[in-house]
N, C-alpha and C. Protein backbone atom coordinates (compact mmCIF):
# COMPACT_ATOMS: atom_id res chain seq x y z
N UNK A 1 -18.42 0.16 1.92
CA UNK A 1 -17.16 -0.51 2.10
C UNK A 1 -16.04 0.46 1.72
N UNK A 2 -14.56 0.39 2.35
CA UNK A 2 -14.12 1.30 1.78
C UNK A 2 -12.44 0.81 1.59
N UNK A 3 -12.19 0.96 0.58
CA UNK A 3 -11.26 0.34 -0.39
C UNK A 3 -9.86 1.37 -0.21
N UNK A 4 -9.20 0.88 -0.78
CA UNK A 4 -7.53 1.66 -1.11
C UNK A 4 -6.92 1.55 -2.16
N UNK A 5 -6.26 1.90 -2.34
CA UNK A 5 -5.56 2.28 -3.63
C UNK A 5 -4.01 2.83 -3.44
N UNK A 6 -2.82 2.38 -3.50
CA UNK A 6 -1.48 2.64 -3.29
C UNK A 6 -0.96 2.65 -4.72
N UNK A 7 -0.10 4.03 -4.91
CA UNK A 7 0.69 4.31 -5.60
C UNK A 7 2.18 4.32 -5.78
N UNK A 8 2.66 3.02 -5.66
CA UNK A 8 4.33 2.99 -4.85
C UNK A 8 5.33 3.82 -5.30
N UNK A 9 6.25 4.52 -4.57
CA UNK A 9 7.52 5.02 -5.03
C UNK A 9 7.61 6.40 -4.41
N UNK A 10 8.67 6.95 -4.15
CA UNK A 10 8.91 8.43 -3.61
C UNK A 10 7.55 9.25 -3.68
N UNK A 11 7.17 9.62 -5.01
CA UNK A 11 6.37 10.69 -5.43
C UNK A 11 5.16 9.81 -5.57
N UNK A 12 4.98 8.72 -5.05
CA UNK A 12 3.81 8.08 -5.09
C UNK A 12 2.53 8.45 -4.12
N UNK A 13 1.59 7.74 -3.99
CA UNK A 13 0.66 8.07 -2.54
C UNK A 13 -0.26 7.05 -2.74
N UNK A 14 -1.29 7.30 -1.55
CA UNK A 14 -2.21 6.03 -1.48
C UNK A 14 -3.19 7.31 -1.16
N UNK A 15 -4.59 6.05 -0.81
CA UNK A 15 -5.70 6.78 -1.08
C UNK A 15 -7.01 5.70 -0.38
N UNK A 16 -8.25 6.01 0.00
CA UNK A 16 -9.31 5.64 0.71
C UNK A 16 -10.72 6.34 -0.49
N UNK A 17 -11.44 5.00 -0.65
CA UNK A 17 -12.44 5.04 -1.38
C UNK A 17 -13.80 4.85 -0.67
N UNK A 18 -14.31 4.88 -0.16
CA UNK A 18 -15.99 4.58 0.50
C UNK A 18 -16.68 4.54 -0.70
N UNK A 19 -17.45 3.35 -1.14
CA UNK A 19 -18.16 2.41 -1.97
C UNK A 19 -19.18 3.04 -2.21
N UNK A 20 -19.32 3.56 -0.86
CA UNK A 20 -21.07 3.68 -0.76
C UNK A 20 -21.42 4.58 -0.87
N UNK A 21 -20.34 6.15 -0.61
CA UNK A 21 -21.19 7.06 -0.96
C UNK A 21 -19.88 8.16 -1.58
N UNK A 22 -18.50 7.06 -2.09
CA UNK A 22 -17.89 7.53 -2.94
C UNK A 22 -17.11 8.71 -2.57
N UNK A 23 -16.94 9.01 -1.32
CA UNK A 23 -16.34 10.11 -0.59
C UNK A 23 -14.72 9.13 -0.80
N UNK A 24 -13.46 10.31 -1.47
CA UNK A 24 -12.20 9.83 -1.31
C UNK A 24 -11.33 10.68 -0.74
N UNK A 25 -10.40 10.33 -0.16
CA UNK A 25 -9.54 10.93 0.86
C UNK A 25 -7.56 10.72 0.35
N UNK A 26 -6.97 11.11 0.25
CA UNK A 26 -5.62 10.92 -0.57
C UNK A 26 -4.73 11.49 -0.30
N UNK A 27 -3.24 11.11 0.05
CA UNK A 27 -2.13 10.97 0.85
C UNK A 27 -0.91 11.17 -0.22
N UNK A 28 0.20 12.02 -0.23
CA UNK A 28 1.50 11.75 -0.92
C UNK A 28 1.56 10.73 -0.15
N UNK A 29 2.58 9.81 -0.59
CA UNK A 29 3.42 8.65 0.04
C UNK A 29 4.13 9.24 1.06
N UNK A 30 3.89 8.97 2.38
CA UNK A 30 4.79 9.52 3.31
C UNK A 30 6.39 9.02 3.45
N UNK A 31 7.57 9.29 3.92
CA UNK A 31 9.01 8.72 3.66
C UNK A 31 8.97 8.81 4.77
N UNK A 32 10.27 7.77 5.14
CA UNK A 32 11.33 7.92 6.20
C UNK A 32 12.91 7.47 5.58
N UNK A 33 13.00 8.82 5.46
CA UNK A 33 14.45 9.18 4.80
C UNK A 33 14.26 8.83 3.45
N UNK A 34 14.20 7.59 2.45
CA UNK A 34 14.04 7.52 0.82
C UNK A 34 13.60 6.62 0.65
N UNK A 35 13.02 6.14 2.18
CA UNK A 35 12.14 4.77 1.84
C UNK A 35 10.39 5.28 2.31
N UNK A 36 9.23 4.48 1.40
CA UNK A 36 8.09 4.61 2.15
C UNK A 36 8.30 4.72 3.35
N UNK A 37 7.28 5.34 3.93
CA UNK A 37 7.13 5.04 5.56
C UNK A 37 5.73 3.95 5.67
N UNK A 38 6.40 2.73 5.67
CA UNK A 38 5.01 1.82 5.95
C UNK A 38 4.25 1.61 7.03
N UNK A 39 4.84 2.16 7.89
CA UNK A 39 4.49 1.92 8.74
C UNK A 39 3.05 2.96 9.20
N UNK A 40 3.20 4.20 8.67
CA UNK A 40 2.00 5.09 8.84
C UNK A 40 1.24 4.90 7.92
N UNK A 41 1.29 3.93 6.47
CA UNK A 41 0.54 4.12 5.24
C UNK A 41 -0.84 3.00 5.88
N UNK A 42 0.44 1.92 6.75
CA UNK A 42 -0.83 0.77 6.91
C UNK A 42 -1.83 1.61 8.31
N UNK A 43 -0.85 2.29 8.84
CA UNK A 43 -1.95 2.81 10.14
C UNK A 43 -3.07 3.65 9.67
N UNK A 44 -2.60 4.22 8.77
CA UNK A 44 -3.91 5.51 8.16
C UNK A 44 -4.71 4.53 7.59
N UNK A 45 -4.78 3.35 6.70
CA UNK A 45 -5.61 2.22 6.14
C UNK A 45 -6.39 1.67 7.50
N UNK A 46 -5.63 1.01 8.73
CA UNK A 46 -6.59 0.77 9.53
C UNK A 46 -7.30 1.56 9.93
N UNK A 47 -6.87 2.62 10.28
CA UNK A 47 -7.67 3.62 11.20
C UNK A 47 -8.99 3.85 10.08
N UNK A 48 -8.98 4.15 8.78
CA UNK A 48 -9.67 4.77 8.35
C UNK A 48 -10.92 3.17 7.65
N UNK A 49 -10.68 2.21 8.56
CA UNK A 49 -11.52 0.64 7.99
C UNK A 49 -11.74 0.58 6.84
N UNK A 50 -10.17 0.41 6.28
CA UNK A 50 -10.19 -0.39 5.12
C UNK A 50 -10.55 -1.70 4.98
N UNK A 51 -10.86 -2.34 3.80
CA UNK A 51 -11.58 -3.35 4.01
C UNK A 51 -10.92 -4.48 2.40
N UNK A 52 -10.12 -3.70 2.09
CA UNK A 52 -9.27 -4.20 0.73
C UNK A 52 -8.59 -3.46 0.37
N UNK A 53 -7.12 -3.78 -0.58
CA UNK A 53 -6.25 -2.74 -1.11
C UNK A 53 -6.20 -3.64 -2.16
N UNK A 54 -5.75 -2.38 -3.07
CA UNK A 54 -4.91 -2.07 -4.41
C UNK A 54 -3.67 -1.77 -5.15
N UNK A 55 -3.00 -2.43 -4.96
CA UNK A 55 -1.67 -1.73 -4.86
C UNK A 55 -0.62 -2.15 -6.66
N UNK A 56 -0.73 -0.62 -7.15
CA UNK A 56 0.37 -0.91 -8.54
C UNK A 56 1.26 -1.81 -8.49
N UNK A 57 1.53 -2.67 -9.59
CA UNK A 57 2.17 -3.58 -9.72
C UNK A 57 3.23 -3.35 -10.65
N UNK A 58 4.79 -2.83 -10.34
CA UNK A 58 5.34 -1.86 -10.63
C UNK A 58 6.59 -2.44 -11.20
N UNK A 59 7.61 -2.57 -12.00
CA UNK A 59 9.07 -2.82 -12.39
C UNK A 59 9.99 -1.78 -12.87
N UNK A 60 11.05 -2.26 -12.71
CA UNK A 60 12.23 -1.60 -13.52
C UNK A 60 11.35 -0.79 -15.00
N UNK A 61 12.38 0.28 -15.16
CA UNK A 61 11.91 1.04 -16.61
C UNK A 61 13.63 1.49 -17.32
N UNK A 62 13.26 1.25 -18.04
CA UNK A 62 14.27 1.28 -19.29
C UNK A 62 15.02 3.06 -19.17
N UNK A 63 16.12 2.97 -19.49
CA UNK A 63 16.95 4.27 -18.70
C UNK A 63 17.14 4.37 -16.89
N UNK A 64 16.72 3.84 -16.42
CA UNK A 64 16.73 3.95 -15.05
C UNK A 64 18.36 3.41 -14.50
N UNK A 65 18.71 4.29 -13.70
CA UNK A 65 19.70 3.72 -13.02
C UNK A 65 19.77 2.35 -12.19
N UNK A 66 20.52 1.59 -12.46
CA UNK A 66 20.91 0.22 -10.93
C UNK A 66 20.71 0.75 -9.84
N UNK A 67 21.16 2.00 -9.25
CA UNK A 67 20.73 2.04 -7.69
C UNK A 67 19.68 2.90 -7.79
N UNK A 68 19.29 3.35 -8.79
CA UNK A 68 17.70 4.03 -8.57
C UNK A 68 16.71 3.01 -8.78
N UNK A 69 17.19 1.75 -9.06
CA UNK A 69 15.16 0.81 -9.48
C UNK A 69 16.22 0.10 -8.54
N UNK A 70 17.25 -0.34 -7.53
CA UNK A 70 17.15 -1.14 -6.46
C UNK A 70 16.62 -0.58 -5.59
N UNK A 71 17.04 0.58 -5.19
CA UNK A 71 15.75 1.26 -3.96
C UNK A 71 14.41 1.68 -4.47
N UNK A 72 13.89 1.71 -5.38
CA UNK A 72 12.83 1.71 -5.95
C UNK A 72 12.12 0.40 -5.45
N UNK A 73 12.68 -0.92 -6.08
CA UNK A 73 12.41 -1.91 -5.91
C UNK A 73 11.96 -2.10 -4.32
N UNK A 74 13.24 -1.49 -3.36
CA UNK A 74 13.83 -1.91 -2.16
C UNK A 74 12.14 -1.30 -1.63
N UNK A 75 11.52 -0.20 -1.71
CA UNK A 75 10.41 0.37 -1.07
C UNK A 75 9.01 -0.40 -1.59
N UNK A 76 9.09 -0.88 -3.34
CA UNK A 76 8.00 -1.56 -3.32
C UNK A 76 7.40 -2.71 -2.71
N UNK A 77 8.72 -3.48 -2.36
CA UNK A 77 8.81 -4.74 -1.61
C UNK A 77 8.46 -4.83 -0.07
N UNK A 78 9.07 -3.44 0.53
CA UNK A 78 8.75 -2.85 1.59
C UNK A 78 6.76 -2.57 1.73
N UNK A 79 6.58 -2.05 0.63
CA UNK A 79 4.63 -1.57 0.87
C UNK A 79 4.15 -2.98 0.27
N UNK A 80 4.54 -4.12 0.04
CA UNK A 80 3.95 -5.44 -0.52
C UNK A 80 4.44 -6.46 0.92
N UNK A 81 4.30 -6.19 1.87
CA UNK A 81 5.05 -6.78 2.60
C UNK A 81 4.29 -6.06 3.70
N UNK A 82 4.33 -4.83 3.83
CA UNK A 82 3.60 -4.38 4.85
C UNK A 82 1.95 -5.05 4.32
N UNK A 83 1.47 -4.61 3.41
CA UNK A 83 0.09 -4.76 2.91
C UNK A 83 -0.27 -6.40 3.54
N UNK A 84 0.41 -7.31 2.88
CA UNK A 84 0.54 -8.32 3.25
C UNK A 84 0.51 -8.90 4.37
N UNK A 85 1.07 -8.21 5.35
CA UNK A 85 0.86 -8.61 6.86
C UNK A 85 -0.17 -7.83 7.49
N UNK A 86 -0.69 -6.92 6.63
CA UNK A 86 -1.92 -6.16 6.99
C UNK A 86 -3.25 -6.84 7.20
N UNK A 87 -3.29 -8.49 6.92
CA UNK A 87 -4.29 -9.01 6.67
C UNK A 87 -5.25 -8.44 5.95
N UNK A 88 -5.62 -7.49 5.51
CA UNK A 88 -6.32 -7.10 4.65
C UNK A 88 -6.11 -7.86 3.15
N UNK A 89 -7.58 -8.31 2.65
CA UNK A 89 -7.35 -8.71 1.32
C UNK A 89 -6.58 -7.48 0.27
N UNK A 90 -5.81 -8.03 -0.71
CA UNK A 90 -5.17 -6.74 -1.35
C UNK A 90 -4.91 -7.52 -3.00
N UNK A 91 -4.92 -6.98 -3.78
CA UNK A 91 -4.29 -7.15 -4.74
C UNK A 91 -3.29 -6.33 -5.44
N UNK A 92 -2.77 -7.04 -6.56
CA UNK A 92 -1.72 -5.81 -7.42
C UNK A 92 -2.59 -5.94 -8.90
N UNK A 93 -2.04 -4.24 -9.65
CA UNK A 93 -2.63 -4.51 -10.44
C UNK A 93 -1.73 -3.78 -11.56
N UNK A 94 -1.39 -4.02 -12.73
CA UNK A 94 -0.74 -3.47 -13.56
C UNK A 94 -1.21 -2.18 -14.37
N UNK A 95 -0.12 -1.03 -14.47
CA UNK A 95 -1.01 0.15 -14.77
C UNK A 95 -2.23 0.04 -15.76
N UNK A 96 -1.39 -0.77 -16.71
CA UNK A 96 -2.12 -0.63 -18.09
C UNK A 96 -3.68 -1.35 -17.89
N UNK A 97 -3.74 -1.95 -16.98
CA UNK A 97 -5.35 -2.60 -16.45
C UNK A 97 -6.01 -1.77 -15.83
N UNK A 98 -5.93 -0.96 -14.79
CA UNK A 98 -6.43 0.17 -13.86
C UNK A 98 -6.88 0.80 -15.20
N UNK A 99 -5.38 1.62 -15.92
CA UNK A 99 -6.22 2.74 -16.78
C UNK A 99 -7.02 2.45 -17.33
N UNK A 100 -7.01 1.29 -18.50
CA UNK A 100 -7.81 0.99 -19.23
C UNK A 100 -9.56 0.63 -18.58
N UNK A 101 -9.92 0.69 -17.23
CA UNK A 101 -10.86 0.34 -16.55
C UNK A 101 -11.39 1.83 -16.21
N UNK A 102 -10.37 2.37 -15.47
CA UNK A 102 -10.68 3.84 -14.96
C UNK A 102 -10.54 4.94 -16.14
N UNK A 103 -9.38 5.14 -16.76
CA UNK A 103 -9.38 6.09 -17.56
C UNK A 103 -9.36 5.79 -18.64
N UNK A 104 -10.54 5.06 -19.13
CA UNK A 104 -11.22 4.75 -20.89
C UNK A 104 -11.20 5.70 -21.62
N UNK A 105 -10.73 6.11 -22.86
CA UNK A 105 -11.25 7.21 -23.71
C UNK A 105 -10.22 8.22 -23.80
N UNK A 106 -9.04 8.21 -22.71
CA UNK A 106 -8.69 9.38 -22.07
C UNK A 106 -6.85 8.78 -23.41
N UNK A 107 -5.92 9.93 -22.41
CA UNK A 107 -4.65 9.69 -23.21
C UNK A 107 -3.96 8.77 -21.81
N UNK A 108 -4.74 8.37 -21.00
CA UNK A 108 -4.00 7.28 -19.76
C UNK A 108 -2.76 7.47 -19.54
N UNK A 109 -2.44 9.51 -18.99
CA UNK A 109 -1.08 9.49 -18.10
C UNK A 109 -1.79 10.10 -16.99
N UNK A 110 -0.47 10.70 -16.39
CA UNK A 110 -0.94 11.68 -14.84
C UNK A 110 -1.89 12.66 -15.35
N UNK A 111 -1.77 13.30 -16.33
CA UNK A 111 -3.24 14.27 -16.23
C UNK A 111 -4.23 13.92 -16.56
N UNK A 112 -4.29 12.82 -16.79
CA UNK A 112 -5.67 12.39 -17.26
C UNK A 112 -6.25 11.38 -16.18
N UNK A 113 -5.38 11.17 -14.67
CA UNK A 113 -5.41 10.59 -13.53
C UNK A 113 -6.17 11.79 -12.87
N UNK A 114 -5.52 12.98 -13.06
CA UNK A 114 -5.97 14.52 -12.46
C UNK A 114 -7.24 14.92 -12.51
N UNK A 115 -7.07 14.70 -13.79
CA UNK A 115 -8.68 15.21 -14.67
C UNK A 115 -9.83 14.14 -14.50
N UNK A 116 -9.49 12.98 -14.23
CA UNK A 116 -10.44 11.88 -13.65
C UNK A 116 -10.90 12.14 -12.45
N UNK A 117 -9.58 12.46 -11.21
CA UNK A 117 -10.15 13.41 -9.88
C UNK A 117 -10.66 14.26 -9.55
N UNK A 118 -10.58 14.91 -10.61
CA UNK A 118 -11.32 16.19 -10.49
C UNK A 118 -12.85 16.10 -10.77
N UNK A 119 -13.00 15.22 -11.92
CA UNK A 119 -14.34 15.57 -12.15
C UNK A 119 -14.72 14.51 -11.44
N UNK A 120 -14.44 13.32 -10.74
CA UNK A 120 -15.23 12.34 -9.63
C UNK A 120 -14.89 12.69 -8.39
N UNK A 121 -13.78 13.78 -8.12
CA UNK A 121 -13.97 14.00 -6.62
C UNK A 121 -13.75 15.86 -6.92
N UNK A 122 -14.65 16.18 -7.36
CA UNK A 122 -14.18 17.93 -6.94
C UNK A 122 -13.88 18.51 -5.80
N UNK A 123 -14.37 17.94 -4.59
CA UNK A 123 -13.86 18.78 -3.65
C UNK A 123 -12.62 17.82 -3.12
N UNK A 124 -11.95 17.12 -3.57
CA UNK A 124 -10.80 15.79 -2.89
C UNK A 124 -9.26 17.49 -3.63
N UNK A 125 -8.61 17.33 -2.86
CA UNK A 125 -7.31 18.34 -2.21
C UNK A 125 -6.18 17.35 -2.94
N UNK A 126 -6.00 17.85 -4.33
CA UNK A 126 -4.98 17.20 -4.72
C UNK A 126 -3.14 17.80 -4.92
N UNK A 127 -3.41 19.11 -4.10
CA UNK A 127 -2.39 19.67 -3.81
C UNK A 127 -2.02 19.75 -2.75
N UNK A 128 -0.82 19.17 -2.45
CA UNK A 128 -0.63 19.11 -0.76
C UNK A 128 0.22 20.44 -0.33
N UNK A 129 0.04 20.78 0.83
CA UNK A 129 0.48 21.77 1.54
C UNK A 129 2.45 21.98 0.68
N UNK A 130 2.28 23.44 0.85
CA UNK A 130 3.35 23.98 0.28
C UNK A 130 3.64 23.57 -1.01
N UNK A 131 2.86 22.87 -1.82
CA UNK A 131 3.33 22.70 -3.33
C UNK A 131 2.16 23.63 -4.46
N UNK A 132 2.35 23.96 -5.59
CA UNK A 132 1.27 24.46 -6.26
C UNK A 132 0.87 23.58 -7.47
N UNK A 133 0.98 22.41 -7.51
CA UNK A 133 0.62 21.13 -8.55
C UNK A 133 0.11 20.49 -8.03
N UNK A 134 -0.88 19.82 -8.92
CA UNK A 134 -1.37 18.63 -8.06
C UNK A 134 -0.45 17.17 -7.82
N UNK A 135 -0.43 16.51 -7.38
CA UNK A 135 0.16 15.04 -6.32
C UNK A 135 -0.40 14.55 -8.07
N UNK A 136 0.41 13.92 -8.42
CA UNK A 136 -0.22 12.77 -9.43
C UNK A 136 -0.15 11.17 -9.04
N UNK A 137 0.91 11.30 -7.79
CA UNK A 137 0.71 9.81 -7.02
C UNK A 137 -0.59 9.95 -6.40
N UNK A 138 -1.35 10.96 -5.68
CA UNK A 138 -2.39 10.87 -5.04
C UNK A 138 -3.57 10.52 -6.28
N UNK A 139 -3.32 11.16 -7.39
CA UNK A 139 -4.39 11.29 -8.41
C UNK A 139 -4.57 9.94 -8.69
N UNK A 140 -3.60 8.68 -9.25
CA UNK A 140 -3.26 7.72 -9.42
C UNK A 140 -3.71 6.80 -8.06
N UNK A 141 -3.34 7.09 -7.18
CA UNK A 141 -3.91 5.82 -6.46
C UNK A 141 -5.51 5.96 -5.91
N UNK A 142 -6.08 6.99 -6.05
CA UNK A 142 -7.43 7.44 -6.04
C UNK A 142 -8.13 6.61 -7.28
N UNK A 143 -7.46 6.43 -8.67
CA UNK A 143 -8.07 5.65 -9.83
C UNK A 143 -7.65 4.47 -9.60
N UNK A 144 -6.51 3.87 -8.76
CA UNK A 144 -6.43 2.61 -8.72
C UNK A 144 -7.51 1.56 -7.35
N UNK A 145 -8.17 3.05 -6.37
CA UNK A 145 -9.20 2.27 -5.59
C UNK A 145 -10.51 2.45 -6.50
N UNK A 146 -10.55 3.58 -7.03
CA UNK A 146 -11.79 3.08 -8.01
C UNK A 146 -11.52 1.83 -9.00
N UNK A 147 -10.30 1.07 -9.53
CA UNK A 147 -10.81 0.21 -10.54
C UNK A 147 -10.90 -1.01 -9.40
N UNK A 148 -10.23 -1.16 -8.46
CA UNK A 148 -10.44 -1.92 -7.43
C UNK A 148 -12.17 -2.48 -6.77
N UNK A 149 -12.98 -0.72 -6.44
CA UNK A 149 -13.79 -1.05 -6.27
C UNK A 149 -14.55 -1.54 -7.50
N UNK A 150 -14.39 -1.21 -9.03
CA UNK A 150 -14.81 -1.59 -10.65
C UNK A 150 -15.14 -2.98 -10.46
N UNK A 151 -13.71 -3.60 -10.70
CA UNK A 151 -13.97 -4.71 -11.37
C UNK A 151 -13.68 -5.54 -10.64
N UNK A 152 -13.01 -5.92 -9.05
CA UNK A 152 -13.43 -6.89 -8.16
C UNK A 152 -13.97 -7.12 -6.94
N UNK A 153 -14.77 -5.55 -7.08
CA UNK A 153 -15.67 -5.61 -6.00
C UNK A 153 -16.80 -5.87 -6.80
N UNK A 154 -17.39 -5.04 -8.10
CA UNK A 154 -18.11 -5.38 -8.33
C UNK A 154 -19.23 -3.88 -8.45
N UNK A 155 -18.58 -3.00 -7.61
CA UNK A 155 -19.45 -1.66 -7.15
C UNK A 155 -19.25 -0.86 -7.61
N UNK A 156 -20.43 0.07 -8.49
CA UNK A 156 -20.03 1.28 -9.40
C UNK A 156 -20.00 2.45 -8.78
N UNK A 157 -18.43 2.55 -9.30
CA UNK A 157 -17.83 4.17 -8.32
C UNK A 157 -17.52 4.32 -9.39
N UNK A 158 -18.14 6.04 -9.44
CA UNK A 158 -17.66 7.22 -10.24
C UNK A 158 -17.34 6.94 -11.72
């Protein structure tokens, strides 16, 4: 079966899990202009037979500007909305639940999202073309289809 995992926001990304033999595949968040581009996030999910999503369950943060968490907001609402009409079953899930499922033990930020990818997907490309860091939205929504497939599918990935 093969699951998803969305990381909302500019520097965010999504991601494709296969259940069965744990092969993952992972995307920066694509834009159009400063909003997601939903429209290619849900096409790469069909095309690639998804079969459930995951998607962070995300708010305002303290210091943030008014017009930086309204378009913030404005794009999450946008990928909860696409997902949603995706018919695909989907849930949201709050960081602090994912990590605590996926990254047990660990210090539960982006490198320890990294360092989770790395050692369950070594050969998965967490640097996208022209950058020399890894994507920590890709790293992140790669652990949010593994706790997806965890704890309500039921199926032990990685």
């Amino acid at each position: 079966m093969i699951v998803a995992g969305i990381d909302p926001g500019q520097k965010g990304g999504f991601a494709t899990l296969d259940t069965d033999t744990l092969e993952a595949r992972a995307w920066p968040m694509p834009l159009n202009g400063k909003e997601p581009d939903v429209a290619r996030v849900i096409a790469q999910l069909r095309m690639d037979g998804v079969k459930a999503i995951a998607i962070e369950e995300v708010g305002s943060m303290p210091g943030q500007g008014v017009a930086s968490t309204f378009q913030f907001g404005t794009g999450y609402g946008m990928l909860l909305g696409a997902v949603a009409t995706s018919h695909m079953p989907h849930y949201r899930v709050r960081p602090q639940a994912w990590k605590k499922v996926v990254l047990a033990g660990t210090a539960k930020d982006k490198e320890a999202a990294i360092a989770f990818c790395r050692r369950a997907h070594p050969t998965l490309q967490l640097v996208p073309p022209r950058c020399r860091t890894p994507h920590d939205g890709m790293a992140d929504a790669v652990a949010i289809a593994h706790w997806l497939a965890r704890t309500l599918l039921g199926r032990a990935a990685a």
